[in-house]
Protein backbone atom coordinates (compact mmCIF):
# COMPACT_ATOMS: atom_id res chain seq x y z
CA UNK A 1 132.04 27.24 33.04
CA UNK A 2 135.16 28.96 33.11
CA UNK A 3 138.43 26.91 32.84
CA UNK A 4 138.82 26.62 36.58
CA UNK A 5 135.26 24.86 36.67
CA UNK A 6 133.40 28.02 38.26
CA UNK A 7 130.48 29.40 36.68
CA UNK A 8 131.50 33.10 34.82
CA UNK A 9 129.65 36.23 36.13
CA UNK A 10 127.47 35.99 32.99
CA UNK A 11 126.56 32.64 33.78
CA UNK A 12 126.02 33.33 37.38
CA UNK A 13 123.81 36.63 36.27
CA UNK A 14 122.17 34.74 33.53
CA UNK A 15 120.44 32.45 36.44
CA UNK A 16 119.21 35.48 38.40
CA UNK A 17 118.08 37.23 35.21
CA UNK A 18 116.40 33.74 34.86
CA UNK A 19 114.31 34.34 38.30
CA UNK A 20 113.64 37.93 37.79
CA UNK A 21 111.83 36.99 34.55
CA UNK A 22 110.01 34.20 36.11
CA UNK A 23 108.79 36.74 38.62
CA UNK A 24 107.94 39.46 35.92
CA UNK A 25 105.67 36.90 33.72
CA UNK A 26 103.84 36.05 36.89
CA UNK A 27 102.77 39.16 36.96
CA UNK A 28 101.67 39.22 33.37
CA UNK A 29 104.36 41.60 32.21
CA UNK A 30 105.50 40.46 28.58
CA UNK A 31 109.53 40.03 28.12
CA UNK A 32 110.04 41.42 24.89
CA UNK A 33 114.00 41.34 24.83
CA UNK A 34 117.21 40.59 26.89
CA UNK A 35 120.85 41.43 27.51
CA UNK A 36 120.50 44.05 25.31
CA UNK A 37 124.65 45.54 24.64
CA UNK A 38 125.86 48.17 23.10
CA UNK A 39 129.38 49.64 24.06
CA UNK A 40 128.35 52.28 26.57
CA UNK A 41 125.80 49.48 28.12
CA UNK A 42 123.36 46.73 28.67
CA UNK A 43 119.89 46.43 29.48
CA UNK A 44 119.18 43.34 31.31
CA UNK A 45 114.96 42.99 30.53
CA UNK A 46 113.14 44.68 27.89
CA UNK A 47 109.16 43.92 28.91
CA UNK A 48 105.68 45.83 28.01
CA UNK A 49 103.17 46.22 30.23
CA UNK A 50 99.55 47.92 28.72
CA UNK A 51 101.04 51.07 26.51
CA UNK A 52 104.69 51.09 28.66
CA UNK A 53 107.89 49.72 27.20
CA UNK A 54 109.68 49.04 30.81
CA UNK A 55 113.48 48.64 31.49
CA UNK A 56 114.48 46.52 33.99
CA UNK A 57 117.67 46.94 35.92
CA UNK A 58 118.64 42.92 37.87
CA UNK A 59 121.01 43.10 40.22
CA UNK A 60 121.60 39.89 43.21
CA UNK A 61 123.45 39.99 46.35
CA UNK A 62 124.51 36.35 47.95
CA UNK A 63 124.75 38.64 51.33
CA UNK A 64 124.50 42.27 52.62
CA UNK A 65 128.17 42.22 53.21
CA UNK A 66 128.50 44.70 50.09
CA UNK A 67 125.37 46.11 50.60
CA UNK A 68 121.90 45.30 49.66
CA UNK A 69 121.22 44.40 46.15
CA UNK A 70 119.21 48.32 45.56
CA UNK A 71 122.53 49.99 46.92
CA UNK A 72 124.30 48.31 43.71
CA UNK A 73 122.07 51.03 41.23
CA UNK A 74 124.64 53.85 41.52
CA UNK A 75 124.15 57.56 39.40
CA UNK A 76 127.38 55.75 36.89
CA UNK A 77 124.77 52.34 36.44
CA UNK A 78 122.10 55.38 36.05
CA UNK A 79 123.45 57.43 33.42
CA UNK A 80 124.74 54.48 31.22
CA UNK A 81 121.27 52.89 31.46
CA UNK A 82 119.58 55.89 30.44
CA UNK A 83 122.28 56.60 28.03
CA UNK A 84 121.59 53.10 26.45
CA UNK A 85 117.62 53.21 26.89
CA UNK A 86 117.65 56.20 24.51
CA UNK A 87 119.38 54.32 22.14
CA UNK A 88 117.36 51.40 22.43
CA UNK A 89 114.13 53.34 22.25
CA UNK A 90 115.29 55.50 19.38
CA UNK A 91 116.39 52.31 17.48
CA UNK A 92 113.17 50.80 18.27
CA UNK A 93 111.12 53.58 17.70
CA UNK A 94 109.91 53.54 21.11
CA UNK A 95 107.66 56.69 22.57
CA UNK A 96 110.01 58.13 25.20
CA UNK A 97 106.89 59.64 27.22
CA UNK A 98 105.70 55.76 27.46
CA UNK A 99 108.37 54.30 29.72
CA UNK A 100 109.65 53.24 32.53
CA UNK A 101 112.39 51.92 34.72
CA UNK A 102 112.44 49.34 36.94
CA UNK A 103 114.66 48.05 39.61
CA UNK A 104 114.68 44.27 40.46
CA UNK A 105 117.12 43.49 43.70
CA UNK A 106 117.22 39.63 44.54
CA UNK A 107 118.82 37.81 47.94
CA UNK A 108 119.08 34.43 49.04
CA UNK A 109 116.57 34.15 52.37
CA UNK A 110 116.86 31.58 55.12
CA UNK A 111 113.13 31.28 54.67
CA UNK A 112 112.45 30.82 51.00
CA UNK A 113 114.95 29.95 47.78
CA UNK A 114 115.05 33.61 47.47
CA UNK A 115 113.97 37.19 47.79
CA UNK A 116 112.90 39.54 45.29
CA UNK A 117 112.57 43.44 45.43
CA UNK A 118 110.87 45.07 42.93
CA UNK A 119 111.01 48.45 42.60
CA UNK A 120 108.47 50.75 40.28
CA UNK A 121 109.50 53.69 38.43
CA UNK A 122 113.01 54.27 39.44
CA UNK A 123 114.38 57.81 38.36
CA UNK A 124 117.79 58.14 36.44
C-alpha cells in the first residue's frame, strides 16, 4: 500500500499478473520467470511450452474508456520488449528461432470475475 492507503500500480499489476498465470498453468504452459527488469524494460511472464521459450506481454483495463486492454501494446511497448527479450534470451542462452510472443489483455465482465484475451504469436 502506498502511504495514502491505495494499492501502487505494481501491486495492482502484480494481482492481474497473478490471474494471467493462473490462466497460463491451466493450460499446461510452465512459468519459468517473472517481472523480469532491466533499464530499457520488463518482461512480465517468462513460460515454456514443448521446445518454445514464450514472452508474455499482461496488460488489464478496469473499462474500455482508454481503450481495450490489446490497444495498450503500442510499436514503443514493442520495440522495448523485443529490445529486452534479446537480452534476456542472449543472457539465458535462449535459441532465438524457438520463441514467441504473447499478448494477454484482461477486463472485468458483468458476467464472470473477469475476462481474459489471449493472443498467440504477436509480431514486434
Amino acid at each position: 500500500m502506498t502511504a495514502n492507503n491505495h494499492p501502487s500500480n505494481r501491486s495492482i499489476g502484480d494481482n492481474w499478473e497473478e490471474i494471467a498465470v493462473k490462466y497460463l498453468k491451466s493450460k499446461w504452459y510452465q512459468i519459468i520467470d517473472r517481472n523480469y527488469q532491466i533499464k530499457w524494460g520488463e518482461l512480465d511472464i517468462v513460460m515454456w511450452e514443448w521446445e518454445l521459450t514464450i514472452f508474455v506481454e499482461v496488460k488489464y483495463r478496469k473499462n474500455e474508456a482508454y481503450g481495450h486492454p490489446l490497444d495498450t501494446f503500442t510499436w514503443a511497448k514493442r520495440r522495448a520488449m523485443k529490445r529486452t527479450i534479446m537480452l534476456y534470451s542472449h543472457k539465458n542462452k535462449i535459441d532465438l528461432e524457438k520463441i514467441r510472443i504473447d499478448f494477454i489483455g484482461i477486463m472485468p465482465n458483468a458476467i464472470w470475475w473477469h475476462r481474459v484475451w489471449h493472443v498467440r504469436g504477436v509480431e514486434v
